[in-house]
N, C-alpha and C. Protein backbone atom coordinates (compact mmCIF):
# COMPACT_ATOMS: atom_id res chain seq x y z
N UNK A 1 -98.82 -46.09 27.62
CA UNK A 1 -97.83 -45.71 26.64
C UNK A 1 -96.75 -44.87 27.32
N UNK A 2 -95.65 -45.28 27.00
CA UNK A 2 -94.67 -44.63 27.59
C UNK A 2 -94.35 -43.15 26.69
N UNK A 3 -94.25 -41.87 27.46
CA UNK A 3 -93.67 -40.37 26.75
C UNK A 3 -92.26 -40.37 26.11
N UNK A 4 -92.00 -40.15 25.17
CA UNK A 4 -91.28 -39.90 24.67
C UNK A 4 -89.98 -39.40 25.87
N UNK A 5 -88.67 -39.48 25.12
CA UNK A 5 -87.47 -39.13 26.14
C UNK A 5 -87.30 -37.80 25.52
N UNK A 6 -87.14 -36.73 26.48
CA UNK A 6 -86.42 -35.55 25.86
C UNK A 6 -85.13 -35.69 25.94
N UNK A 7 -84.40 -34.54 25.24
CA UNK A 7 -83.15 -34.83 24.82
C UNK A 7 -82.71 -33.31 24.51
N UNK A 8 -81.66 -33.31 24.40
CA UNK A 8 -80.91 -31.78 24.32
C UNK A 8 -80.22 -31.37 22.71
N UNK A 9 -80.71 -32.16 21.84
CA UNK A 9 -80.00 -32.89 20.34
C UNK A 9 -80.16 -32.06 19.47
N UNK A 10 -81.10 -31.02 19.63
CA UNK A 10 -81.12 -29.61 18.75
C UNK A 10 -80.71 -28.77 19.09
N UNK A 11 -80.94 -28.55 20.77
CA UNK A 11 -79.96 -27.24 21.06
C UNK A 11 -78.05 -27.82 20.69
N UNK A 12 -77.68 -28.77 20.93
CA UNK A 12 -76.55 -28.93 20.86
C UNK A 12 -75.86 -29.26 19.66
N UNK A 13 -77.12 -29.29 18.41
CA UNK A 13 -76.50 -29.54 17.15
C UNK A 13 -76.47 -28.00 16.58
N UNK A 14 -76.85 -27.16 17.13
CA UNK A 14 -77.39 -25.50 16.79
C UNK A 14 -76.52 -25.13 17.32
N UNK A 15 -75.92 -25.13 18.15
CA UNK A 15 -74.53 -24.69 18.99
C UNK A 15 -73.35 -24.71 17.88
N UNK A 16 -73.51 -26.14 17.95
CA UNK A 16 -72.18 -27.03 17.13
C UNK A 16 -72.29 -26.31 15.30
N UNK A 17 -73.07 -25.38 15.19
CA UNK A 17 -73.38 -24.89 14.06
C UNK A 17 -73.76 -25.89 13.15
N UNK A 18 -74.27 -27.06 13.06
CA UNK A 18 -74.51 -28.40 12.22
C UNK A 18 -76.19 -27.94 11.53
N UNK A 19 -76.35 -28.78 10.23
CA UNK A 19 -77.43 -28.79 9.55
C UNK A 19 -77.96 -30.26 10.23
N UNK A 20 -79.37 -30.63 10.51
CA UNK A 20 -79.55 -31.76 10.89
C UNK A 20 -79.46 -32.76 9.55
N UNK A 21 -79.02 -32.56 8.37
CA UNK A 21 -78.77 -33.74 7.87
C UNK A 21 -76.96 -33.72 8.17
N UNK A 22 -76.09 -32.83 8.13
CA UNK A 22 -74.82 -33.02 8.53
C UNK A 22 -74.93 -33.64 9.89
N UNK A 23 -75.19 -33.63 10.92
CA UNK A 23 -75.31 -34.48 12.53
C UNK A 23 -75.99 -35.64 11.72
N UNK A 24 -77.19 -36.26 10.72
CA UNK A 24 -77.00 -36.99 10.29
C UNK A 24 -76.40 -38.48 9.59
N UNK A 25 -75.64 -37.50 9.05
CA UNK A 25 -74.18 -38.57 8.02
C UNK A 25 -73.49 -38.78 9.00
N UNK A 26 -72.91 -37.90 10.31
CA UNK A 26 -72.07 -37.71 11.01
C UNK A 26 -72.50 -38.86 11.75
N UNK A 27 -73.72 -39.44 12.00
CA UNK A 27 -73.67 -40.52 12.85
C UNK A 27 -74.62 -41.55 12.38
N UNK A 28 -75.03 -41.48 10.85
CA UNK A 28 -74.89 -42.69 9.94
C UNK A 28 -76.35 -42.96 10.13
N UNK A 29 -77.54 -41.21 9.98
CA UNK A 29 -78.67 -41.51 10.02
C UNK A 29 -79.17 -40.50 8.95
N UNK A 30 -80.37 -41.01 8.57
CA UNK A 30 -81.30 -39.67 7.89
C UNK A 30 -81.42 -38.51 8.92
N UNK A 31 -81.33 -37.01 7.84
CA UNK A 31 -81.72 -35.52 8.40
C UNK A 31 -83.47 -35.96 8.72
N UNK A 32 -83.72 -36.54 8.78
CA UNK A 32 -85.84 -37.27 8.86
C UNK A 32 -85.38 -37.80 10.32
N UNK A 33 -84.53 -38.74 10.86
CA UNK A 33 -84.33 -39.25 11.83
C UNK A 33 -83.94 -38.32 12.88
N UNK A 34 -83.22 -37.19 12.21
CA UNK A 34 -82.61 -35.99 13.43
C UNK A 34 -83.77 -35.17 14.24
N UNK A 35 -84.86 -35.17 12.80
CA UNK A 35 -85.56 -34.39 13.14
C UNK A 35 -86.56 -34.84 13.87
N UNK A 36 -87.16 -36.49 13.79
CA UNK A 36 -88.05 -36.68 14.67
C UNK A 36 -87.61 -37.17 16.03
N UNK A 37 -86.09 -37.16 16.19
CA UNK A 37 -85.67 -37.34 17.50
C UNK A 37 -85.57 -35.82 17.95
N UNK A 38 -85.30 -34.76 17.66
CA UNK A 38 -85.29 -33.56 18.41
C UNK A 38 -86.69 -33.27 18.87
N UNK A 39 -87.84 -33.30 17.38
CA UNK A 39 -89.06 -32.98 18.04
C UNK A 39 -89.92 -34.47 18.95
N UNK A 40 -88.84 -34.87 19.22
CA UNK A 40 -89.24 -36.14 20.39
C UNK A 40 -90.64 -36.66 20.20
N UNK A 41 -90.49 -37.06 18.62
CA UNK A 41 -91.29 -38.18 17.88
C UNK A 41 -90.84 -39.65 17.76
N UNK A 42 -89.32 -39.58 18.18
CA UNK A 42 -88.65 -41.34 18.18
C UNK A 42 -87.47 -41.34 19.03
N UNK A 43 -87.54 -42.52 19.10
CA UNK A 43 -86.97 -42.50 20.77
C UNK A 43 -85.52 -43.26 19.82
N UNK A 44 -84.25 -42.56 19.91
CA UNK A 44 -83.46 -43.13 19.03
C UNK A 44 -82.55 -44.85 19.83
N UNK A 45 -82.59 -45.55 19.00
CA UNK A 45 -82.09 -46.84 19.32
C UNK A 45 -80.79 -46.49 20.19
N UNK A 46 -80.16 -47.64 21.31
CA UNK A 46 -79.02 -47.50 22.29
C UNK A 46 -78.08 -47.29 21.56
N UNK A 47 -77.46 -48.03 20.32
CA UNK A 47 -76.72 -47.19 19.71
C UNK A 47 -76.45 -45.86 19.19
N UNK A 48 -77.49 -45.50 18.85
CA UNK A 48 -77.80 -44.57 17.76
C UNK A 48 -77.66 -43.15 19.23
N UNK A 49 -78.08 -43.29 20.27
CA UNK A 49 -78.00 -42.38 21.25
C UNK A 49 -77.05 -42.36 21.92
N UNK A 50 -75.63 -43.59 21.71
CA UNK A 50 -74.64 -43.63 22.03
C UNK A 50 -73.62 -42.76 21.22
N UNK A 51 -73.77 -43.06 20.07
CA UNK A 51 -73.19 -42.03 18.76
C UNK A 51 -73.41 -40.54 18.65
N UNK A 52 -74.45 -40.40 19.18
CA UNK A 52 -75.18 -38.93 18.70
C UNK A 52 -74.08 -38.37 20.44
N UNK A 53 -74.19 -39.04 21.82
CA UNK A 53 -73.25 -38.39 22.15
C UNK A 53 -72.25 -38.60 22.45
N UNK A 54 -71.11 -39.32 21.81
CA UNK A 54 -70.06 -39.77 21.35
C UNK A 54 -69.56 -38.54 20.37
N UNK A 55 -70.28 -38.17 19.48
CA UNK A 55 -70.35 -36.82 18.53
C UNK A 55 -70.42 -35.80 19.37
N UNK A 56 -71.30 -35.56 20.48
CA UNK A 56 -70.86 -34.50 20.93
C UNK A 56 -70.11 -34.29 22.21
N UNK A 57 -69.21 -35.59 22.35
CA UNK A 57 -68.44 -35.21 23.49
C UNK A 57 -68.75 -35.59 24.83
N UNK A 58 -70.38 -35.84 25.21
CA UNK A 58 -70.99 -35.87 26.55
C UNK A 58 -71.37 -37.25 26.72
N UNK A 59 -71.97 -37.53 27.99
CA UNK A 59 -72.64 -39.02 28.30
C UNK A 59 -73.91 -38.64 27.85
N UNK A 60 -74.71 -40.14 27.86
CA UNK A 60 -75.91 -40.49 27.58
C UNK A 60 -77.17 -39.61 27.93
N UNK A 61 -76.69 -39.54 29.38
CA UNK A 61 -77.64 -38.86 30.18
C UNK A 61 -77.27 -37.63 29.99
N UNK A 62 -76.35 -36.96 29.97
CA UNK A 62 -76.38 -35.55 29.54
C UNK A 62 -77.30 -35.00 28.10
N UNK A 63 -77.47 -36.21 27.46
CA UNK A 63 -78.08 -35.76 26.30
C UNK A 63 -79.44 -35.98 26.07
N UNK A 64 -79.80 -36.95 26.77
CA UNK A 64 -81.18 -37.84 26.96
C UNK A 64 -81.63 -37.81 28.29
N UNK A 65 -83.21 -37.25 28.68
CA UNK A 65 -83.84 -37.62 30.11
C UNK A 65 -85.12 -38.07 30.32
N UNK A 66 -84.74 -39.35 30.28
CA UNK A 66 -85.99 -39.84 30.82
C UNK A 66 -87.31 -39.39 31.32
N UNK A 67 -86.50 -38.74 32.48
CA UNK A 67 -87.74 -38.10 33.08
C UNK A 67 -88.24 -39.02 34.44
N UNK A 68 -87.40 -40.22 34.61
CA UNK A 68 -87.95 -40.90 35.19
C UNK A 68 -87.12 -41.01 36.83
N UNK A 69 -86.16 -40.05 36.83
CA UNK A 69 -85.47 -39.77 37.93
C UNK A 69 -86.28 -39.01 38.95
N UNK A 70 -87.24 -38.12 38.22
CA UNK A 70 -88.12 -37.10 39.10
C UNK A 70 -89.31 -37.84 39.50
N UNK A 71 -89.49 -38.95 39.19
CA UNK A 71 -90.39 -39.56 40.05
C UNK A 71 -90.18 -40.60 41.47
N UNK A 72 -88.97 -40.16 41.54
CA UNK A 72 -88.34 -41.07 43.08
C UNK A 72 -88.49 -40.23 43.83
């Protein structure tokens, strides 16, 4: 089974002063979806992780890590 991706999507929606259902609407998901992608329960679809940082300004990888770089 593959681990879950961490991601930076709560500290940076907590910054941005946002409610996770406002980052929500803002990128056309349930406050349920914000929350099980921060506590890195769902691994959010290529779009959906394209949007979330499109919203905040950064690339993919700034927002999402694998984890799979530290094993080279």
């Amino acid at each position: 089974m593959v681990p879950p991706v961490k991601n930076e999507v709560r500290e940076r929606r907590e910054a941005a002063g946002l409610s996770q259902a406002e980052l929500g609407a803002a990128v056309g998901v349930t406050r349920q979806t914000v929350n099980a992608i921060e506590c890195e329960r769902y691994d959010p679809s290529l779009e959906l992780a394209f949007g979330l940082a499109a919203h905040f300004d950064c690339t993919v990888e700034d927002l999402f890590d694998s984890g799979t770089d530290d094993e080279e």
